[in-house]
Protein backbone atom coordinates (compact mmCIF):
# COMPACT_ATOMS: atom_id res chain seq x y z
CA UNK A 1 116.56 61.56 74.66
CA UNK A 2 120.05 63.71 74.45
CA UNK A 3 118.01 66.12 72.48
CA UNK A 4 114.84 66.29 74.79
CA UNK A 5 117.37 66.97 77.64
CA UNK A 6 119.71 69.58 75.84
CA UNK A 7 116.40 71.65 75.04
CA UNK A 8 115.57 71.26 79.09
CA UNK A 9 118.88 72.73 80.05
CA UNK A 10 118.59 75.47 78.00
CA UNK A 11 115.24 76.78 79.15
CA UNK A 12 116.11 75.94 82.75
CA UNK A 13 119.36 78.13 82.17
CA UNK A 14 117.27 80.73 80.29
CA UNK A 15 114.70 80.68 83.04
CA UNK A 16 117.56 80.65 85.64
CA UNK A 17 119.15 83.52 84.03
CA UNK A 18 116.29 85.40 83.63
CA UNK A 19 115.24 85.50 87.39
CA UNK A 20 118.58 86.24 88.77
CA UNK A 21 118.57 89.52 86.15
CA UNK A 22 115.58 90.14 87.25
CA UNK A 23 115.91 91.94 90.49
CA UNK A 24 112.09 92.35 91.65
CA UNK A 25 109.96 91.70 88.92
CA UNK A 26 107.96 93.92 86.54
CA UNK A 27 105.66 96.65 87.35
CA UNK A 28 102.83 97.79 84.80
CA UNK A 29 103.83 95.07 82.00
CA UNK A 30 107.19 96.27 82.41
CA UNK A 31 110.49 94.15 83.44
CA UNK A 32 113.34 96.52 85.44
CA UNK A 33 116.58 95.48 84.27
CA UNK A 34 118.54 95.03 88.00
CA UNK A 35 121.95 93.26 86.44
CA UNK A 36 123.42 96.68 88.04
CA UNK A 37 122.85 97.94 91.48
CA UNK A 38 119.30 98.67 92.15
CA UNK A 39 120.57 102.03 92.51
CA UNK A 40 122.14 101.82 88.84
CA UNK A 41 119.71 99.93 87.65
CA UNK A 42 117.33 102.98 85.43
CA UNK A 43 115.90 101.25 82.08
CA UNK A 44 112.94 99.36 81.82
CA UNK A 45 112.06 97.30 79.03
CA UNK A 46 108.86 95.39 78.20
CA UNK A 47 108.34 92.28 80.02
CA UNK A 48 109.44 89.50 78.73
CA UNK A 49 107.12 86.12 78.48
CA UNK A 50 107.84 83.39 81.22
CA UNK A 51 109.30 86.06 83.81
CA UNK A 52 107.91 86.59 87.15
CA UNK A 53 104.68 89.25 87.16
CA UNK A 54 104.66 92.01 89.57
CA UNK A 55 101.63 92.15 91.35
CA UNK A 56 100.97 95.32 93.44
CA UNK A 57 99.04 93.98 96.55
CA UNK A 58 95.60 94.93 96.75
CA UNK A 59 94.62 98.19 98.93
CA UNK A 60 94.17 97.56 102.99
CA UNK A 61 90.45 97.96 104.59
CA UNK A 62 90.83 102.04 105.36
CA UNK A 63 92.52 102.90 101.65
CA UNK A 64 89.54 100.53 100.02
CA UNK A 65 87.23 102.22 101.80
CA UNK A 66 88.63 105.71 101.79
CA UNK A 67 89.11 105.17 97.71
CA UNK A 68 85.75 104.08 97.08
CA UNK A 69 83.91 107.53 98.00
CA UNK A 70 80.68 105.74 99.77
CA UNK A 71 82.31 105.52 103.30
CA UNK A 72 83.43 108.97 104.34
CA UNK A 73 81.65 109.18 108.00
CA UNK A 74 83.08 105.32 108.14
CA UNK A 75 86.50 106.58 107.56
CA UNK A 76 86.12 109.99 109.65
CA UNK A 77 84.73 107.58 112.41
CA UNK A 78 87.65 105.23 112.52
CA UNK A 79 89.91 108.17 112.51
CA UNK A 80 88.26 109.99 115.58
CA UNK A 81 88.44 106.23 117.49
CA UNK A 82 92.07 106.16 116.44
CA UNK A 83 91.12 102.69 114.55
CA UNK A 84 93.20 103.13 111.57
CA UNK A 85 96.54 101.42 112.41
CA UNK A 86 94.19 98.14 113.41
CA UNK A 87 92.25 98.43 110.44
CA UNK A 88 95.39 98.59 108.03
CA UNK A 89 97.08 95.91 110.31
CA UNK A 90 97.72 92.38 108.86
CA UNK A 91 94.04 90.96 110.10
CA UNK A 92 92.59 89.29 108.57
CA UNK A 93 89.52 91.05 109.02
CA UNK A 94 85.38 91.00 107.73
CA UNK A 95 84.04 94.46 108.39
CA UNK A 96 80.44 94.69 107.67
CA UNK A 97 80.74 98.83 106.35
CA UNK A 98 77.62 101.13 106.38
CA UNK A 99 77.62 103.73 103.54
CA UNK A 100 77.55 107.66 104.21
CA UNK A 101 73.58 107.32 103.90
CA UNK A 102 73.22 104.27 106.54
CA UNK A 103 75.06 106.91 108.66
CA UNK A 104 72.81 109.58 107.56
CA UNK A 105 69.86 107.66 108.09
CA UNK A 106 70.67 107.72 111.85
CA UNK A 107 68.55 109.76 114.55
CA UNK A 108 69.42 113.32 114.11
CA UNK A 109 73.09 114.05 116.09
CA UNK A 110 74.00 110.55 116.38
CA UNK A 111 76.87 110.71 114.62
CA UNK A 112 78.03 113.91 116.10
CA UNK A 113 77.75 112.70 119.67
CA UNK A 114 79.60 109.09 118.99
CA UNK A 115 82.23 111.58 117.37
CA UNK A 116 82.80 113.48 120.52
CA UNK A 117 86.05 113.05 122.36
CA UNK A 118 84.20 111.83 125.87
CA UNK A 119 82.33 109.35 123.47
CA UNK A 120 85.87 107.55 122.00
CA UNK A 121 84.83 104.19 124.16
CA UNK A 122 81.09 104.20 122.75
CA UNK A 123 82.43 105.09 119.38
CA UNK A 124 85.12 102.52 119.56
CA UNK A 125 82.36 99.74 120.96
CA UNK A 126 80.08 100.66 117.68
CA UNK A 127 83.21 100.33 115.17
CA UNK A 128 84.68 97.34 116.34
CA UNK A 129 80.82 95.86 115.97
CA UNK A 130 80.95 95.92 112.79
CA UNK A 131 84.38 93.62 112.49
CA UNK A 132 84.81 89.88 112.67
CA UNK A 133 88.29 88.48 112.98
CA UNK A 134 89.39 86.77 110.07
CA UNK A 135 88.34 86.55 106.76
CA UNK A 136 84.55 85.98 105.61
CA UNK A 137 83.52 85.44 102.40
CA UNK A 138 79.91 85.41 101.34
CA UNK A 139 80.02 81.66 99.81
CA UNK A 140 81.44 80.42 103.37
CA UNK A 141 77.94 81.80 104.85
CA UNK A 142 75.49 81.09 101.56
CA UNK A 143 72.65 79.41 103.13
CA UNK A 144 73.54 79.68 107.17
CA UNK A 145 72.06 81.43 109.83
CA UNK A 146 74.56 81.90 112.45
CA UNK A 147 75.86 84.11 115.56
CA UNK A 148 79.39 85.48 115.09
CA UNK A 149 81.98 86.91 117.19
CA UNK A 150 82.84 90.36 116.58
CA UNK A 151 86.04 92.51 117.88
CA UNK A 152 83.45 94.27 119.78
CA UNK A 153 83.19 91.16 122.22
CA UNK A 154 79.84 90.51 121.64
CA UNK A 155 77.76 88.46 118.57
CA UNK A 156 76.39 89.33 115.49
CA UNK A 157 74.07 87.57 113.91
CA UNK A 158 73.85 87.26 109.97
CA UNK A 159 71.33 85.45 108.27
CA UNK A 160 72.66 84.27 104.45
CA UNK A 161 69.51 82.20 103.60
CA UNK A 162 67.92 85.06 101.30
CA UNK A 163 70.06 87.13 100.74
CA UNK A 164 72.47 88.25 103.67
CA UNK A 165 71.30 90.06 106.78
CA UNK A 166 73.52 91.06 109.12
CA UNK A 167 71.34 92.18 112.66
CA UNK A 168 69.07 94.37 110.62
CA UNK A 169 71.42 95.41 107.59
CA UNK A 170 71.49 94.21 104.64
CA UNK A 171 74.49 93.42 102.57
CA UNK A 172 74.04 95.50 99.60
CA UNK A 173 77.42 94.65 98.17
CA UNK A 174 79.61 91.48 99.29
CA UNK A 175 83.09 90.17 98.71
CA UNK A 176 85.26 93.49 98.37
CA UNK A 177 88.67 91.67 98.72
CA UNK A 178 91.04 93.85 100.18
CA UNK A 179 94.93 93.25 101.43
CA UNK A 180 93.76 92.31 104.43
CA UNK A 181 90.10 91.41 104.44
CA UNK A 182 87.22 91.07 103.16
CA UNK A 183 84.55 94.49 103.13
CA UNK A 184 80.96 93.78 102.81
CA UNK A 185 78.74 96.57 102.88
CA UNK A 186 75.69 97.22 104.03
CA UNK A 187 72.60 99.50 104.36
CA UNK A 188 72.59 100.61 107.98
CA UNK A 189 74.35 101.03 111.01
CA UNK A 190 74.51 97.86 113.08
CA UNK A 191 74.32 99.09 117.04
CA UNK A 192 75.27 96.46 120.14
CA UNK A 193 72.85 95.51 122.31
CA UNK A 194 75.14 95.23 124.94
C-alpha cells in the first residue's frame, strides 16, 4: 500500500509540476517552456507525453467559408450586407451556404442588384435566410421533415427523409464544423417568400 501511494505522489507531483511549467500548452507537437516570463520564455522543446495539447480552435463561419474557395459571391455578399462581425460572432449558428455556381445559376443580374447599396435590406433579408440560430447537425434532422426558424424571421423548411432538402436546395455537403457553427452547403439559392 506505502508503495502504491509513493508511486501516486510522484506522478501527481510530476503532473503538478509539469502544468505549472507549462505556461499555455503546446502548439504543433511542441511544448513552450514558460518557467520564465512569457516574454523570456523563447525555446520550445518537443512535447512531452501526459501534458496538456494545444488545440488551435477551429476557423469561424466567414474564414471556413472564405478558405474553402467555393463561396466567394457568399463571402462578397455578406461583406456588402456588413454581415461579417455576426457571422464570426460566438453563435452558434447553421447557415445553409450556396456555392459560387448556385449563385451563378441565378436569373441574369440578380446578384448584381441584391449587391447594390439601395438593396442592403433585401440583401440582408436573403442572407440571414439562409441562417438558423444555433447549432444543427445533420443526424439531429436524419429522418424529419420540419419548419425552422431562420434569422431572417421567417421558416425554412428542410426535409431530411432522403437525403436533405432545404426549400428547394439540396445539401450537397453537411456537417462542416466550424468555431461557431455548423455550414451545410447546398446547391442553390434559397429566396423568402415573404
Amino acid at each position: 500500500m506505502l508503495k502504491s501511494a509513493a508511486v501516486f505522489s510522484i506522478v501527481a507531483l510530476a503532473s503538478t509540476s509539469a502544468l505549472a511549467g507549462s505556461g499555455y500548452g503546446n502548439a504543433g507537437g511542441y511544448h513552450c517552456n514558460w518557467s520564465k516570463s512569457p516574454s523570456q520564455a523563447s525555446t520550445l522543446a518537443p512535447a512531452q507525453p501526459g501534458l496538456l495539447q494545444y488545440t488551435a480552435a477551429k476557423p469561424d463561419i466567414v474564414d471556413t467559408a472564405v478558405s474553402n474557395g467555393s463561396f466567394n459571391t457568399l463571402v462578397a455578399a455578406v461583406q456588402a450586407a456588413g454581415l461579417v462581425d455576426t457571422l464570426k460572432g460566438p453563435g452558434p449558428f447553421t447557415v445553409f451556404a450556396p456555392t459560387d455556381a448556385a449563385f451563378a445559376a441565378l436569373p441574369a443580374g440578380t446578384v448584381e442588384n441584391l449587391l447594390r447599396p439601395e438593396n442592403i435590406n433585401q440583401l440582408r433579408a436573403v442572407l440571414t435566410y439562409h441562417v438558423i440560430p444555433g447549432k444543427v447537425t445533420s443526424d439531429q434532422l436524419a429522418g424529419q421533415r420540419l419548419a425552422a426558424g431562420t434569422v431572417q424571421g421567417t421558416t425554412v423548411n428542410i426535409d431530411a427523409t432522403s437525403g436533405v432538402r432545404v426549400d428547394n436546395a439540396n445539401v450537397v455537403q453537411a456537417d462542416v464544423l466550424t468555431g461557431n457553427g455548423v455550414i451545410h452547403v447546398i446547391d442553390s439559392v434559397l429566396i423568402p417568400t415573404s
